[in-house]
PDB file of N, CA and C in Angstrom:
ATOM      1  N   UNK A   1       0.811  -1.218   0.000  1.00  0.00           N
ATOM      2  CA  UNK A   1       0.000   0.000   0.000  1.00  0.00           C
ATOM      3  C   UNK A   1       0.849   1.275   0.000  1.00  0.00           C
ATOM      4  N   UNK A   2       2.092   1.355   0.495  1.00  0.00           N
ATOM      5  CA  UNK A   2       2.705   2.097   0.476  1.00  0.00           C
ATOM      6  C   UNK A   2       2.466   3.025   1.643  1.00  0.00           C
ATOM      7  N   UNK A   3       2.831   5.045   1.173  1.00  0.00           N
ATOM      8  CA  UNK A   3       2.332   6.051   2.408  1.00  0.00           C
ATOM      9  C   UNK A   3       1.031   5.722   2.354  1.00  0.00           C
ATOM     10  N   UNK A   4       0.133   5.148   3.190  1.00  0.00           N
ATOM     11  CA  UNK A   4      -1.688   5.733   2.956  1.00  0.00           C
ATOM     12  C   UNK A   4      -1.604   7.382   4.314  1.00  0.00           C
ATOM     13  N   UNK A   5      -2.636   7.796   3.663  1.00  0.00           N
ATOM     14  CA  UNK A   5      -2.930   8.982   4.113  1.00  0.00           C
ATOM     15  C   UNK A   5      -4.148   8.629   4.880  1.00  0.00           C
ATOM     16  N   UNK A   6      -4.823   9.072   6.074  1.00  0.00           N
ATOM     17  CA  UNK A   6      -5.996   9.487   6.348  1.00  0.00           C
ATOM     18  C   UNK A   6      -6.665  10.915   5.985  1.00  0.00           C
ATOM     19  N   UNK A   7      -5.540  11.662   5.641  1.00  0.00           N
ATOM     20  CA  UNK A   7      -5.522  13.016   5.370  1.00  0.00           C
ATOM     21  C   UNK A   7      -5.804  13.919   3.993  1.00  0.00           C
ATOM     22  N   UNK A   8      -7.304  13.160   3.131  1.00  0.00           N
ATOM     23  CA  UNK A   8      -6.959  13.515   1.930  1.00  0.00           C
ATOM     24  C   UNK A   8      -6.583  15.009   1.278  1.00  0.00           C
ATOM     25  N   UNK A   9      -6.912  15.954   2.361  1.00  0.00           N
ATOM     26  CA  UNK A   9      -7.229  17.085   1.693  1.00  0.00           C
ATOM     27  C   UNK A   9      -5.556  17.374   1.706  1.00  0.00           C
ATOM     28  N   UNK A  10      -5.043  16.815   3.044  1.00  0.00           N
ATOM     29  CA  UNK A  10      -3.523  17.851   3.507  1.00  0.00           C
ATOM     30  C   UNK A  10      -2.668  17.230   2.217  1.00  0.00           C
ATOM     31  N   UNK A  11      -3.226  16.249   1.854  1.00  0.00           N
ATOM     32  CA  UNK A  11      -2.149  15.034   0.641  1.00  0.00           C
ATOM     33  C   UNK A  11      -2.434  15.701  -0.668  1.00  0.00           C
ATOM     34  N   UNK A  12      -3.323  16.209  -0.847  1.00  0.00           N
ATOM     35  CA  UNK A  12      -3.785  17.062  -2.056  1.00  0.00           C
ATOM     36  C   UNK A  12      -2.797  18.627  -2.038  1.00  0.00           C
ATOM     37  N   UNK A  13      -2.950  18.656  -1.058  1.00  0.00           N
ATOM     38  CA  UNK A  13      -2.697  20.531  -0.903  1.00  0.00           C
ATOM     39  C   UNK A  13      -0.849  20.212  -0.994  1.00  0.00           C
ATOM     40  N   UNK A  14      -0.239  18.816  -0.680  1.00  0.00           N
ATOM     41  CA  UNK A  14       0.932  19.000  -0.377  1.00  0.00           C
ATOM     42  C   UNK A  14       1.367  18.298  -1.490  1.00  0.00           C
ATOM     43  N   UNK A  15       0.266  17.325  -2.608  1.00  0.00           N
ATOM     44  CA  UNK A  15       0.982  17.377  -4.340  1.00  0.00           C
ATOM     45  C   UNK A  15       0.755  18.436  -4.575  1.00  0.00           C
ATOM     46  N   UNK A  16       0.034  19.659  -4.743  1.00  0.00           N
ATOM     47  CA  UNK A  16      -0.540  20.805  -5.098  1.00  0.00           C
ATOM     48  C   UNK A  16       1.102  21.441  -5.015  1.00  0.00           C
ATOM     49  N   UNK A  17       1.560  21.639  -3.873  1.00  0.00           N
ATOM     50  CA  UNK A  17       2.917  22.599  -3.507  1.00  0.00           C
ATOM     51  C   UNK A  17       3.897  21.600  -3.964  1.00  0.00           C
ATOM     52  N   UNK A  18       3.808  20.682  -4.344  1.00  0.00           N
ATOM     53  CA  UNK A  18       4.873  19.191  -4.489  1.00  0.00           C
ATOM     54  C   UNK A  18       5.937  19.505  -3.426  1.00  0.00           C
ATOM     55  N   UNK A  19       5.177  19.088  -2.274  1.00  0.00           N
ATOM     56  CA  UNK A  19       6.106  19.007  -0.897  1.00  0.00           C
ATOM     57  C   UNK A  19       5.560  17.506  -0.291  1.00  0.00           C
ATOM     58  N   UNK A  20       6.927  16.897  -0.076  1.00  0.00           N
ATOM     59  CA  UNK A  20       7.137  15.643   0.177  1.00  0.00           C
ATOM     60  C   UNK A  20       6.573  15.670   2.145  1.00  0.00           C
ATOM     61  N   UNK A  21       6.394  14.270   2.759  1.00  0.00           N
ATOM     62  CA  UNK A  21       5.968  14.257   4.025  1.00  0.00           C
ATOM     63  C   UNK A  21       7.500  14.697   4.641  1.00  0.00           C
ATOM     64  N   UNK A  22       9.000  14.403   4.049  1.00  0.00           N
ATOM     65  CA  UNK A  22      10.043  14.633   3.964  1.00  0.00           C
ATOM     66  C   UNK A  22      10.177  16.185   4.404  1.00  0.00           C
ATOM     67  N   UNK A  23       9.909  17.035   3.297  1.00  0.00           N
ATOM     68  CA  UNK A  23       9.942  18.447   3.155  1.00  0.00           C
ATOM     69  C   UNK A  23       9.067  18.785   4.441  1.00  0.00           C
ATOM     70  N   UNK A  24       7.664  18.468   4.459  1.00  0.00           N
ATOM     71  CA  UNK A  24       6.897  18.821   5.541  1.00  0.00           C
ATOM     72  C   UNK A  24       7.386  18.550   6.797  1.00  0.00           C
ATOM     73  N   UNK A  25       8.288  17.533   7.123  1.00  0.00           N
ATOM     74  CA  UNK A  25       8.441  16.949   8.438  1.00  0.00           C
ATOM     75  C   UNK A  25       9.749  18.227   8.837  1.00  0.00           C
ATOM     76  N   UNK A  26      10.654  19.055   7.336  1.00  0.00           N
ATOM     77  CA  UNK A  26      11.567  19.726   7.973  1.00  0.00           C
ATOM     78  C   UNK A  26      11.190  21.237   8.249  1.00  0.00           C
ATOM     79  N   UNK A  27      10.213  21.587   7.219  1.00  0.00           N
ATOM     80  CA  UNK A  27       9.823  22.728   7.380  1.00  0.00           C
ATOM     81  C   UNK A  27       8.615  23.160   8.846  1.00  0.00           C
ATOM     82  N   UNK A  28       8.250  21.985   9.266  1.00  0.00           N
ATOM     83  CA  UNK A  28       7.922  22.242  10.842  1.00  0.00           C
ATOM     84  C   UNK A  28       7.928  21.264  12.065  1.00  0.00           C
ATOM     85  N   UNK A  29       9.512  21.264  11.591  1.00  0.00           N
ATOM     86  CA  UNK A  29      10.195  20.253  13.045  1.00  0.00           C
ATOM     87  C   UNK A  29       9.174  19.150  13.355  1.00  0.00           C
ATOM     88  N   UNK A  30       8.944  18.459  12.677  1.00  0.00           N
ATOM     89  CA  UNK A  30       8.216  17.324  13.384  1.00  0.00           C
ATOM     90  C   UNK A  30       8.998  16.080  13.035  1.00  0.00           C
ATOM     91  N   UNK A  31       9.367  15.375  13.587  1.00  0.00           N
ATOM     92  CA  UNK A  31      10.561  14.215  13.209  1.00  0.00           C
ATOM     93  C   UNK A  31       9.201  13.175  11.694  1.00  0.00           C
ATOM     94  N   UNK A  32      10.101  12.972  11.279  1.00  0.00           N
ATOM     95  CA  UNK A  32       9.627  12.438   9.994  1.00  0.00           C
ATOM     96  C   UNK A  32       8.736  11.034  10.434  1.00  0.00           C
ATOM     97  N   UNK A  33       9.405   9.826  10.963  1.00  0.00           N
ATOM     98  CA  UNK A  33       8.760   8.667  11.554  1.00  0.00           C
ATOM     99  C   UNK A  33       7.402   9.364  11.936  1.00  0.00           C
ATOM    100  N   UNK A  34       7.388  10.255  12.839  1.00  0.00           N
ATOM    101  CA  UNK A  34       6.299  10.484  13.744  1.00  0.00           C
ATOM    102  C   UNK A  34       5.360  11.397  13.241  1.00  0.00           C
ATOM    103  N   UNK A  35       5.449  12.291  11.951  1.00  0.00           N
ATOM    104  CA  UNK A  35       4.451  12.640  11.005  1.00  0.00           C
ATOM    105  C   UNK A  35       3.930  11.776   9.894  1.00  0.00           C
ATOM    106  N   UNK A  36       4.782  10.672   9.639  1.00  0.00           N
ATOM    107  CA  UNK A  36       4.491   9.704   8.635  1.00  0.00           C
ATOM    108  C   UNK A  36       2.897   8.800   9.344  1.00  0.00           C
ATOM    109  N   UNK A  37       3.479   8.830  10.699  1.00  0.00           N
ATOM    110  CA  UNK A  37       2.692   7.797  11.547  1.00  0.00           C
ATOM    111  C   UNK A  37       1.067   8.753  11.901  1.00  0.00           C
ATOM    112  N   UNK A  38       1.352  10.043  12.169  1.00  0.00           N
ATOM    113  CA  UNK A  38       0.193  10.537  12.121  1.00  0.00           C
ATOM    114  C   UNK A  38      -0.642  11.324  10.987  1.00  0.00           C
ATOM    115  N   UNK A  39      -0.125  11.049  10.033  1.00  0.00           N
ATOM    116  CA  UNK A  39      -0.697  11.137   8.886  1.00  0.00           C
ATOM    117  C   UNK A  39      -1.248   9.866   8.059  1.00  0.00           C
ATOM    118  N   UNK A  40      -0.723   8.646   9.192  1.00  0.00           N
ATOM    119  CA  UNK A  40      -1.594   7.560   8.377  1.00  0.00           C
ATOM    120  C   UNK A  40      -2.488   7.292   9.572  1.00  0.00           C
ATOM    121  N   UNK A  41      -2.786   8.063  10.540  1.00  0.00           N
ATOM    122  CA  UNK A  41      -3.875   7.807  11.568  1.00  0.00           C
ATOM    123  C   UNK A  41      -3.519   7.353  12.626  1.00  0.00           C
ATOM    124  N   UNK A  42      -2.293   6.927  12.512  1.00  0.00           N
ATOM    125  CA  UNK A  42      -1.608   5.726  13.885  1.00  0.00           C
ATOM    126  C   UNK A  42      -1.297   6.353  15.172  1.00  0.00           C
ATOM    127  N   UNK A  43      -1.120   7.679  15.182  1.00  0.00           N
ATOM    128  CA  UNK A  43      -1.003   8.425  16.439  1.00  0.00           C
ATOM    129  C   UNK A  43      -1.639  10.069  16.110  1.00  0.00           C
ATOM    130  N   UNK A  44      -1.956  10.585  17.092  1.00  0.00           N
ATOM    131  CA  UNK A  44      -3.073  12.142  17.144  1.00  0.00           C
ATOM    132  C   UNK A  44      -2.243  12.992  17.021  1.00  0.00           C
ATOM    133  N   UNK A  45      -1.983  14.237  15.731  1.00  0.00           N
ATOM    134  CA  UNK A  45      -1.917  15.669  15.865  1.00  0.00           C
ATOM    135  C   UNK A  45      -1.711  16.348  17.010  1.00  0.00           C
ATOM    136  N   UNK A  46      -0.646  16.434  17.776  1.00  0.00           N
ATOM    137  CA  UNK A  46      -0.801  18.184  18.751  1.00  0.00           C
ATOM    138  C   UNK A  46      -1.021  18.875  18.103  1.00  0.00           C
ATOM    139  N   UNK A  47      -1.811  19.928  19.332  1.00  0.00           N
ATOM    140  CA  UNK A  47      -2.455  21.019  18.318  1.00  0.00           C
ATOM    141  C   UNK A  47      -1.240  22.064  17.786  1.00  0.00           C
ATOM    142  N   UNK A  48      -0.194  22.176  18.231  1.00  0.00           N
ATOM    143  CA  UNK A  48       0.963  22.905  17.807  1.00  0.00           C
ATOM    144  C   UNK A  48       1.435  22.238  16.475  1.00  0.00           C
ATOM    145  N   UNK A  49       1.285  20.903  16.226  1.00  0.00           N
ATOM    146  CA  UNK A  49       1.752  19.994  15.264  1.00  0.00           C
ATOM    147  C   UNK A  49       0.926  21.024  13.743  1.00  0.00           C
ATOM    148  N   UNK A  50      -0.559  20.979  14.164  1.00  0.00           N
ATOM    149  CA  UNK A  50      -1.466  20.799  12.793  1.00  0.00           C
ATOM    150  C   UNK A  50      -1.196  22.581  12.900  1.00  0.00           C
ATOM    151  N   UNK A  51      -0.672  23.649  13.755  1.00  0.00           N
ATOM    152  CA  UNK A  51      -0.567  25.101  13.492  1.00  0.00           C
ATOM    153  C   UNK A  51       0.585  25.187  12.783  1.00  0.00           C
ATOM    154  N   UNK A  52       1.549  24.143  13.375  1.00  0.00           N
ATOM    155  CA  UNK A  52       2.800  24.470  12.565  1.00  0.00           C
ATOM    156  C   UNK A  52       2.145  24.159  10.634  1.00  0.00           C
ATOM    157  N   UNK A  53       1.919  22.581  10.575  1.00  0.00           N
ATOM    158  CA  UNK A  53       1.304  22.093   9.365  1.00  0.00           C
ATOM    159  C   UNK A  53       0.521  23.402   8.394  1.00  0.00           C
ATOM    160  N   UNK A  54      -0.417  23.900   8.952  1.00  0.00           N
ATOM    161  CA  UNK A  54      -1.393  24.711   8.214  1.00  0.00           C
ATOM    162  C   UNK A  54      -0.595  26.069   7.774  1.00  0.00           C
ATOM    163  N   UNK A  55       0.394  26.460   8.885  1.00  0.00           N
ATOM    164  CA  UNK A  55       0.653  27.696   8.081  1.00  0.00           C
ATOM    165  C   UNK A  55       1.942  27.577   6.938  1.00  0.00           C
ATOM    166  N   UNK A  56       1.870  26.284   6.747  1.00  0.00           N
ATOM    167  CA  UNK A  56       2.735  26.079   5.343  1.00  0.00           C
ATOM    168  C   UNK A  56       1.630  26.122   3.932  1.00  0.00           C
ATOM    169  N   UNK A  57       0.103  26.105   4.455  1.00  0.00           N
ATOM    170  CA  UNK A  57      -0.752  25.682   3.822  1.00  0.00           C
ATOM    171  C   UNK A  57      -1.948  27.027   3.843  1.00  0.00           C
ATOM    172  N   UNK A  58      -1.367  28.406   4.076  1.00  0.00           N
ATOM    173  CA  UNK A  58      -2.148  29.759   4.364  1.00  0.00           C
ATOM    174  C   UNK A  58      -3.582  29.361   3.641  1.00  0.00           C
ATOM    175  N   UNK A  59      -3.505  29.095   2.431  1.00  0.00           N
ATOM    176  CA  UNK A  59      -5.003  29.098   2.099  1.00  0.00           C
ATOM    177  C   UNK A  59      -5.921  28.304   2.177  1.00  0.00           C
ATOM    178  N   UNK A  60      -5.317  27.496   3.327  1.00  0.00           N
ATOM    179  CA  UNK A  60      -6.469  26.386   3.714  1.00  0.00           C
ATOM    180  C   UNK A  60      -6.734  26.680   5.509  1.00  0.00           C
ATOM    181  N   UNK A  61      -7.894  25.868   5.497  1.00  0.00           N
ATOM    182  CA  UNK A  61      -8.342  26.093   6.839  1.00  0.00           C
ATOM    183  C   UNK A  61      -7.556  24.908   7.873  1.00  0.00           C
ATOM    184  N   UNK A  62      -7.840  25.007   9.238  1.00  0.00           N
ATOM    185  CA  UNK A  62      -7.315  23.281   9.712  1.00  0.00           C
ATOM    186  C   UNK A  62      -8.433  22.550   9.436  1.00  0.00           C
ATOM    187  N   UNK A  63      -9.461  23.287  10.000  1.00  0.00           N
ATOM    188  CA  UNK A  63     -10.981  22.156   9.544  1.00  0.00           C
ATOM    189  C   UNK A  63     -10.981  20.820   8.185  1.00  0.00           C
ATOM    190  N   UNK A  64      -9.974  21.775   6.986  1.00  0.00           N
ATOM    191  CA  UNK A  64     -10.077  21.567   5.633  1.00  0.00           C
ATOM    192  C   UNK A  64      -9.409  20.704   5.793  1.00  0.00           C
ATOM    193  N   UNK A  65      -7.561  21.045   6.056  1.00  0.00           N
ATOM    194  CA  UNK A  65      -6.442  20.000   5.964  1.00  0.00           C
ATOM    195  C   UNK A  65      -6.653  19.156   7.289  1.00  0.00           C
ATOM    196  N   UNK A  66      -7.428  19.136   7.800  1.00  0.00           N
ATOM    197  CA  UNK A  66      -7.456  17.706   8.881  1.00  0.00           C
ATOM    198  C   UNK A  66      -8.467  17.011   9.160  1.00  0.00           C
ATOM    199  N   UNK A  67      -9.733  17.261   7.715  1.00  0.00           N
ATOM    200  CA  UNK A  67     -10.689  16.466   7.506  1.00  0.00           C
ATOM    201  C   UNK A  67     -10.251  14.666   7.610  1.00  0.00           C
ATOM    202  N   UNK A  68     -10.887  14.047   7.765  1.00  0.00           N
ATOM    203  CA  UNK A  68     -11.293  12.640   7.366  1.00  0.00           C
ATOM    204  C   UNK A  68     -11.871  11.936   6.929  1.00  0.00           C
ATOM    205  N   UNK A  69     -13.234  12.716   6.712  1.00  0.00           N
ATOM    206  CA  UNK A  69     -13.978  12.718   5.706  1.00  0.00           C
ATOM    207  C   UNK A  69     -14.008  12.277   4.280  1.00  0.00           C
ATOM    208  N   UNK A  70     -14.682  10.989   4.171  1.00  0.00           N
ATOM    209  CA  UNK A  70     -14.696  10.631   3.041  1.00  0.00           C
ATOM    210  C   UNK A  70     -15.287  11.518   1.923  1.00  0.00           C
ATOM    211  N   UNK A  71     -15.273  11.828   1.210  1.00  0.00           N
ATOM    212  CA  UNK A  71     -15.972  12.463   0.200  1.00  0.00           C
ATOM    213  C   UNK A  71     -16.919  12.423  -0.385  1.00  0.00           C
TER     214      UNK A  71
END
């Protein structure tokens, strides 16, 4: 299966910028293992985690990038 995401919108917005979970994990200090893991659902977002996340992502909401929501 490879990365799965629970996160479709943040996985969209981050081919959109073509920024890797790599790039994301350096541009807001979050160790890579441990954003990989909560981006496939396996452990919960601090809320400092998804502020750092979103403001790489200004034109989205958190509501938006931390849906789960199937579509």
């Amino acid at each position: 299966k490879g990365d799965v995401s629970l996160f479709n919108n943040l996985n969209a917005e981050m081919a959109r910028k073509k920024i890797t979970i790599k790039e994301l994990s350096r541009k807001t200090n979050i160790k890579y293992e441990s954003l990989k893991n909560k981006m496939a659902g396996n452990t919960e977002f601090k809320r400092s985690e998804m502020l750092a996340i979103k403001s790489e992502f200004p034109g989205c909401t958190m509501d938006y990038l931390f849906s789960t929501e199937e579509v």
